[in-house]
Protein backbone atom coordinates (compact mmCIF):
# COMPACT_ATOMS: atom_id res chain seq x y z
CA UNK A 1 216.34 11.51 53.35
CA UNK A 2 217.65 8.90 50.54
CA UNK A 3 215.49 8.20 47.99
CA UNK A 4 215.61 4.65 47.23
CA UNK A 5 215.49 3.60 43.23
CA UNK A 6 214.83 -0.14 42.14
CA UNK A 7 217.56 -1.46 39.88
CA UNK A 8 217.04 -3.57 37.21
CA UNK A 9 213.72 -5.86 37.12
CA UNK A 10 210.82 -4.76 35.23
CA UNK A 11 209.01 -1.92 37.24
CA UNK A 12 207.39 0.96 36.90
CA UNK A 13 209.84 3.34 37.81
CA UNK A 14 212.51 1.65 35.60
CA UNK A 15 214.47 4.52 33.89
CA UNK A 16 214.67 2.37 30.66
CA UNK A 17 213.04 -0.60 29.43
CA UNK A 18 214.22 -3.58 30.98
CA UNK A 19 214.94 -5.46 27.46
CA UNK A 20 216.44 -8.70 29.55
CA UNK A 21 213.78 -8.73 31.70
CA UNK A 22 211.45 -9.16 28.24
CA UNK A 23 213.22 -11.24 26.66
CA UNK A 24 213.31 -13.66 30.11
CA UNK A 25 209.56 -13.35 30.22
CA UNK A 26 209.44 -14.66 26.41
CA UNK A 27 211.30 -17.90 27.52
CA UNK A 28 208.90 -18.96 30.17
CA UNK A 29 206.72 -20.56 27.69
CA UNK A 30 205.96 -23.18 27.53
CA UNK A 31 205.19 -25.48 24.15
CA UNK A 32 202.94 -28.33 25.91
CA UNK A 33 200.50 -26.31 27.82
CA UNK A 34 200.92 -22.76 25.52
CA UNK A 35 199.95 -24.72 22.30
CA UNK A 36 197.07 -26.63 23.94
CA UNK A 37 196.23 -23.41 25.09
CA UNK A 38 195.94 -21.28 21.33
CA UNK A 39 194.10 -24.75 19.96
CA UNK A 40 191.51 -24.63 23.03
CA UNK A 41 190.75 -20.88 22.18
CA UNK A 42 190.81 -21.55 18.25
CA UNK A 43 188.71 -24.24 18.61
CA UNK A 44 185.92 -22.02 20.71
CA UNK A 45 186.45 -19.27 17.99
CA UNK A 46 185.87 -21.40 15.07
CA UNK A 47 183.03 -23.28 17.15
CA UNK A 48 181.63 -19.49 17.61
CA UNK A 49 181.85 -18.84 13.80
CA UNK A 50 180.04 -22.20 12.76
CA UNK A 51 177.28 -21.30 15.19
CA UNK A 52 177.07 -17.66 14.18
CA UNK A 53 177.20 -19.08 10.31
CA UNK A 54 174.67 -21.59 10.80
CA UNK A 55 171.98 -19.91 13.02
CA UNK A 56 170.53 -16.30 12.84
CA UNK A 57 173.09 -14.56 14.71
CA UNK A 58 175.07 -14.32 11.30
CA UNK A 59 172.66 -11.85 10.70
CA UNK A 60 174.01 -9.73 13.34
CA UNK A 61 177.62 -10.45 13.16
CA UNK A 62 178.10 -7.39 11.00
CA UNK A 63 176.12 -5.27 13.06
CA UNK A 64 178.32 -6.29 17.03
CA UNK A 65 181.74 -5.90 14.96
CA UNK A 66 180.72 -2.91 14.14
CA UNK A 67 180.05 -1.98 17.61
CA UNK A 68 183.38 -3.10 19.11
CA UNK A 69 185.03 -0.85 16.42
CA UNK A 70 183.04 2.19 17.50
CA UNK A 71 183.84 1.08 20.90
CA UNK A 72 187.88 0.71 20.56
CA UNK A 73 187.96 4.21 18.32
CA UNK A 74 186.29 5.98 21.47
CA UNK A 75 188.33 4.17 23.73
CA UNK A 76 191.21 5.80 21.23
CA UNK A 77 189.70 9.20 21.06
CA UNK A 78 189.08 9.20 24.92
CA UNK A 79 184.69 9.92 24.36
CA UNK A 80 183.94 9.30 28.01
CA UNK A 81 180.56 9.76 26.82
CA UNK A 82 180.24 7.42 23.76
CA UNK A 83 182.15 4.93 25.87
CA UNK A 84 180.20 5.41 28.93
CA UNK A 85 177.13 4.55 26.30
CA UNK A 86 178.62 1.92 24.33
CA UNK A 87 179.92 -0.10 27.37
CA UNK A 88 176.58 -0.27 28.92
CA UNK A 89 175.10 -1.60 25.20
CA UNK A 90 177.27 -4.18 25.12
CA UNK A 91 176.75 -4.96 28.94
CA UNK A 92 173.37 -5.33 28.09
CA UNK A 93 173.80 -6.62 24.72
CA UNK A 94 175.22 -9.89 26.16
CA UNK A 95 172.46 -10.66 28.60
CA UNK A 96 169.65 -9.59 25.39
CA UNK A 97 171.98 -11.74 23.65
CA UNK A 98 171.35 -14.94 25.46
CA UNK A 99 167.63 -14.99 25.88
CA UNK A 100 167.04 -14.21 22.22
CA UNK A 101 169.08 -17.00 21.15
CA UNK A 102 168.35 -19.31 23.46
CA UNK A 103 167.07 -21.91 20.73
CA UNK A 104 170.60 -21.53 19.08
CA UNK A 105 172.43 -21.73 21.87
CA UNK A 106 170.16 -24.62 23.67
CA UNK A 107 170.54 -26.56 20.14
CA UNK A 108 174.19 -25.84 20.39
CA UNK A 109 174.82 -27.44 23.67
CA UNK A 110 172.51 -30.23 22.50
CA UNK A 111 175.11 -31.28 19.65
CA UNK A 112 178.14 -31.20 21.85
CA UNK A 113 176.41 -33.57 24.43
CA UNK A 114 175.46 -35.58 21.20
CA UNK A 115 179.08 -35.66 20.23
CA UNK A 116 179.84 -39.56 19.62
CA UNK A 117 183.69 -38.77 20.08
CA UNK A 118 183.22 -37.93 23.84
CA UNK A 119 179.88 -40.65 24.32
CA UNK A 120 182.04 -43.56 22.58
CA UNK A 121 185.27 -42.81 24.80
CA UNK A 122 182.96 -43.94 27.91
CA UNK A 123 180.39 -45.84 26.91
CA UNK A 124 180.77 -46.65 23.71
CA UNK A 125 177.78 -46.13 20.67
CA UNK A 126 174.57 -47.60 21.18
CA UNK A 127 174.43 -48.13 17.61
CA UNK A 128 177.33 -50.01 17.32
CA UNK A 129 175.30 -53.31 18.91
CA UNK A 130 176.49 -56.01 17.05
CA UNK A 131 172.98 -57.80 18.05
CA UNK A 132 170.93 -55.15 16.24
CA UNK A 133 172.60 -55.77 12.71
CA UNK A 134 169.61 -58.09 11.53
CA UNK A 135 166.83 -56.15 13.35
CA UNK A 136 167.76 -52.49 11.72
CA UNK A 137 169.21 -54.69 7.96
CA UNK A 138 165.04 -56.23 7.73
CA UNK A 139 164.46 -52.61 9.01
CA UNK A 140 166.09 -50.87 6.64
CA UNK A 141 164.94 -53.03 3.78
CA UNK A 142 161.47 -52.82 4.85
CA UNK A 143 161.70 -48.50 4.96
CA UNK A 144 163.04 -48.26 1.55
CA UNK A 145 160.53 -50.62 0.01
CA UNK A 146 157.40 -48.59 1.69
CA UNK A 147 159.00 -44.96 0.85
CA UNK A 148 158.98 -46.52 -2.90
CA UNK A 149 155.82 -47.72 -2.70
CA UNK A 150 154.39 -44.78 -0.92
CA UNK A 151 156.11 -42.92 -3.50
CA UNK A 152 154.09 -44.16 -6.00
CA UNK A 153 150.93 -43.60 -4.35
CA UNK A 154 151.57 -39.89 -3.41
CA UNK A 155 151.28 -40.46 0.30
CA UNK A 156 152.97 -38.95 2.77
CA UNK A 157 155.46 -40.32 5.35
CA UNK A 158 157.25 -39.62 8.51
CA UNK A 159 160.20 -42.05 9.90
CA UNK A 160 161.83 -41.31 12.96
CA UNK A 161 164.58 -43.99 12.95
CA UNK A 162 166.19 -43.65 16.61
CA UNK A 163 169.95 -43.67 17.25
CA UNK A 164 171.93 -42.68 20.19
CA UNK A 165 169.47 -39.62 21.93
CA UNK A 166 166.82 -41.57 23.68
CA UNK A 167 163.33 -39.93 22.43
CA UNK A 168 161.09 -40.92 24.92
CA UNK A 169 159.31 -37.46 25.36
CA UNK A 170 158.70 -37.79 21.28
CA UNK A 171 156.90 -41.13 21.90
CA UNK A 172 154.97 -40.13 24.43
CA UNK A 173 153.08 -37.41 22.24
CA UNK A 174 152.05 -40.21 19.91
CA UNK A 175 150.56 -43.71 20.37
CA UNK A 176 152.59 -46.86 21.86
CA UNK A 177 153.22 -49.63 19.72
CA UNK A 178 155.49 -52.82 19.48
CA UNK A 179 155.46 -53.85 15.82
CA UNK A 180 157.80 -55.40 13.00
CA UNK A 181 159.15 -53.06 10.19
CA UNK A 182 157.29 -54.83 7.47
CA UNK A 183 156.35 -52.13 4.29
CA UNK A 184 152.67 -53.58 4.82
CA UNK A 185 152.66 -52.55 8.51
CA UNK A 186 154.23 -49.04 6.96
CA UNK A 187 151.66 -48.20 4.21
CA UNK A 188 148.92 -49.28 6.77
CA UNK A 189 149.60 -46.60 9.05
CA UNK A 190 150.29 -43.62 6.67
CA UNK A 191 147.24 -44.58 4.90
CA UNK A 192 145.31 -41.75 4.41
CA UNK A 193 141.96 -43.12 6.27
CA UNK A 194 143.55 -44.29 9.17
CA UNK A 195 143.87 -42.11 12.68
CA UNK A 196 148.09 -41.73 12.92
CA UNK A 197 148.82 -41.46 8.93
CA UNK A 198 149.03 -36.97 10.01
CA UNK A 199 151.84 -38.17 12.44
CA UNK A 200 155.51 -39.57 12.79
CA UNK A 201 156.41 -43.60 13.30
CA UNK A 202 159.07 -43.72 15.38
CA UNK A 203 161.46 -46.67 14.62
CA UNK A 204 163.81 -48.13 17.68
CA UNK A 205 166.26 -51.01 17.61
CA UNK A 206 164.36 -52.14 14.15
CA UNK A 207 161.12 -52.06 16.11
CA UNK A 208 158.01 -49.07 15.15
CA UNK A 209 157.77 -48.07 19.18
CA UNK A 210 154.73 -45.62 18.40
CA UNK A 211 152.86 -43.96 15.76
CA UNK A 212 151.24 -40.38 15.12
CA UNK A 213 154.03 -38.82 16.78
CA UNK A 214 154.39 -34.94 17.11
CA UNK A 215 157.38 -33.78 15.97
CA UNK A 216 159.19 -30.16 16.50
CA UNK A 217 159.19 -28.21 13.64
CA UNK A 218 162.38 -26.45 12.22
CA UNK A 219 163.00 -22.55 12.33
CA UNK A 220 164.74 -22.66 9.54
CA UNK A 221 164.36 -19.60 6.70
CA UNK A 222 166.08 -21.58 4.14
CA UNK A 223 163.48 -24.09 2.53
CA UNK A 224 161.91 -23.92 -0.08
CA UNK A 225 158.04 -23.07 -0.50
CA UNK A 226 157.64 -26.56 -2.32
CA UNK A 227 158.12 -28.21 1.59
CA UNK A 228 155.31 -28.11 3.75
CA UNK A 229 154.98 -28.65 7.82
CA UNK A 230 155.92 -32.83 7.15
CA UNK A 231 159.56 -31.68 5.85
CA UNK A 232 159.52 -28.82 8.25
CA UNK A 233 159.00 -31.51 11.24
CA UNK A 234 161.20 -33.59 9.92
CA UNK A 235 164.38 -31.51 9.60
CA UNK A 236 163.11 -30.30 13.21
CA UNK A 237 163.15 -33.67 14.35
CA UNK A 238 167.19 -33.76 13.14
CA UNK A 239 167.97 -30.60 14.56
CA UNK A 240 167.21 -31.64 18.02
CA UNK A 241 168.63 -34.65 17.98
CA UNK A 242 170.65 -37.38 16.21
CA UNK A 243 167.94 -39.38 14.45
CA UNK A 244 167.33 -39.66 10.83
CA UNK A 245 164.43 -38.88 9.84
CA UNK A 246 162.86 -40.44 6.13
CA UNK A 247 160.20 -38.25 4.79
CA UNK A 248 158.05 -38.98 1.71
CA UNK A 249 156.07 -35.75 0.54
CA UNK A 250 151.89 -35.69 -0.27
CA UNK A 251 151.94 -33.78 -2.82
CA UNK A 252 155.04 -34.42 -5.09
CA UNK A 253 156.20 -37.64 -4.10
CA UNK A 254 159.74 -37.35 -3.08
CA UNK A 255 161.78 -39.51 -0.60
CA UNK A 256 163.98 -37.04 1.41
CA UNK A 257 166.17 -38.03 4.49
CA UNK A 258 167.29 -35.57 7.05
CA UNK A 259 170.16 -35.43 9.29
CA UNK A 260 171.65 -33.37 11.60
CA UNK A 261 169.82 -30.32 10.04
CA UNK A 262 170.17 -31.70 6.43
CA UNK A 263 168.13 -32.24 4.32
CA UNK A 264 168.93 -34.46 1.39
CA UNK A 265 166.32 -34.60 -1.31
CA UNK A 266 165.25 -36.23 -4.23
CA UNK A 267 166.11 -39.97 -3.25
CA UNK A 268 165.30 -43.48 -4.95
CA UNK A 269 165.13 -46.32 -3.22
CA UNK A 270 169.26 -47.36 -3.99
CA UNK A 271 170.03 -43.92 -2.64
CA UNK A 272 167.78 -44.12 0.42
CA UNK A 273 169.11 -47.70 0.98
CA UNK A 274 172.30 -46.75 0.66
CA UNK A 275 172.35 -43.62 3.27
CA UNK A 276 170.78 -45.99 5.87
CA UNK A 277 172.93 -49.13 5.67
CA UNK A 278 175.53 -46.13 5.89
CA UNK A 279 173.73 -44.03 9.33
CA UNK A 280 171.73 -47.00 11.05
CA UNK A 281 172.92 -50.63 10.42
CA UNK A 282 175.76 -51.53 12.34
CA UNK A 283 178.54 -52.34 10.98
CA UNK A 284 179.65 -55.81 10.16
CA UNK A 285 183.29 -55.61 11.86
CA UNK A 286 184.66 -57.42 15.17
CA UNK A 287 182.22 -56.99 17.99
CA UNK A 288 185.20 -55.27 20.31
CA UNK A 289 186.10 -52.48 17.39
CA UNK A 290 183.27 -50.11 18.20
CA UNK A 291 183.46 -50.78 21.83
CA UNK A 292 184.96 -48.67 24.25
CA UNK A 293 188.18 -49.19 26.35
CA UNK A 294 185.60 -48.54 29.57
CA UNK A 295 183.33 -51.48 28.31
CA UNK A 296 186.20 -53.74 27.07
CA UNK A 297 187.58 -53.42 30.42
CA UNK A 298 183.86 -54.39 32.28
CA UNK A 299 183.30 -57.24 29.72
CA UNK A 300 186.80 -58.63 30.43
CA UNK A 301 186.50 -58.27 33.59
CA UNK A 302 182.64 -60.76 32.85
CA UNK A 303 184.30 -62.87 31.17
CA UNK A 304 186.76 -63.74 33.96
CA UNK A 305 184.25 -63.78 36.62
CA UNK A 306 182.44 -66.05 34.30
CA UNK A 307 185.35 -68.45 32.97
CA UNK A 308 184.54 -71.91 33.69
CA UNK A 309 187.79 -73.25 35.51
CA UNK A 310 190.49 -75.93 33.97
């Protein structure tokens, strides 16, 4: 009985390498979909790396490298044994993985939903309301000037200035309020004698919302033994979410201002002015700059409906 033998293509039971059929496989690709392809998977990589950098798992970066090389060398080696072993670690290892860093990785997901490059391309930044300018500008005038004169004083503060992430569940810990950012209103409540002074004012659209707010406080091992649970709260506060936070320590005096896990230190009042006019006010520019092509398309779409005829 003939034995039948495949000619050409790229099987198996090719006698020799098929070098056209390799070379025809290299021209399917395809520079449009290929290149978004290695930028998508670069951008996760370098994503992994900043996470892995920035959180506690860079601790243990060494240690799961290390791992996967003992696992490709017995792979090599053919140790059904060690690899039998080391497969079910890393098995494992992933699931351990995600329940021990579930802070990271819940703080992670956090940021990208608080990315303001996918929020603005629907609808828009909240912050960008051209009709909060002169609330959050009295606002911001009225913060600096009671850090400065808390300052002086030695008594601490806690500012919660609000931005895009709605922190309702942050207001409800503390007491409801509907007052004007005046320094007097400020000093009054962080006044050591008075109920909320332990807690956090929490500052929306240029308005204080509540007072003796509890905030969350940060894990992080990097600050300094000079910062006590206020700056600890406050750089919490950033981490798990988008507001600024201005805090003014008991003990030494200094205006700080944290963002996004940051903590800047050692402000005056120019500085702290400064940052804020920067993070909070509004800008100044044509109302339909910040808005997005979603809402430009609604409000034009108002504006017709409402268009008094000729």
């Amino acid at each position: 009985m003939p034995i039948l033998t495949q000619k050409g293509g790229c099987g198996a039971h090719a006698a020799q390498p098929d070098v056209q059929c390799r070379l025809s496989s290299l021209r399917t690709f395809d520079p449009l979909s290929d290149t978004l392809d290695i930028l998508i998977i670069s951008f996760v990589f370098y994503q992994l790396l900043q996470f892995a950098r920035k959180s506690r798992a860079g601790q243990l970066v060494k240690g799961i490298i290390l791992i996967l090389v003992f696992y490709g060398l017995a792979v090599m080696l053919n140790l059904k044994t060690v690899t039998w072993v080391l497969n079910n670690v890393i098995t494992i290892g992933f699931m351990a993985a995600v329940v021990i860093f579930q802070p990271e990785l819940r703080r992670t997901l956090e940021r990208m939903g608080q990315s303001t490059m996918w929020a603005n391309l629907l609808v828009g930044n909240r912050r960008s309301d051209p009709s909060l300018r002169g609330a959050w500008q009295s606002a911001v005038v009225a913060i600096c000037d009671a850090a400065e004169q808390l300052s002086d004083t030695r008594t601490g503060a806690l500012m919660v200035l609000e931005r895009n992430n709605n922190l309702d569940e942050i207001i409800r810990t503390g007491t409801p309020m509907h007052a004007d950012v005046i320094p007097e209103m400020l000093g009054t409540i962080f006044y050591e004698g008075t109920p909320l002074h332990d807690g956090a004012v929490v500052i929306r659209d240029g308005v204080i919302v509540a007072a003796g707010c509890v905030l969350p406080l940060s894990n992080n091992l990097e600050m300094g033994k000079d910062m006590g649970t206020r700056h600890r709260a406050g750089l919490g506060m950033s981490e798990n979410s988008d507001a600024i936070v201005v805090i003014v320590s008991e003990e030494t005096g200094i205006i700080s201002m944290a963002k996004n896990g940051v903590l800047i230190r050692r402000l005056d009042r120019q500085n702290l002015f400064n940052l804020l006019q920067e993070e909070i006010v509004p800008p100044a520019e044509d109302e339909e700059a910040d808005i997005s092509p979603l809402q430009k398309l609604l409000r034009k779409g108002g504006a017709m409906n409402h268009a008094k005829p000729e």
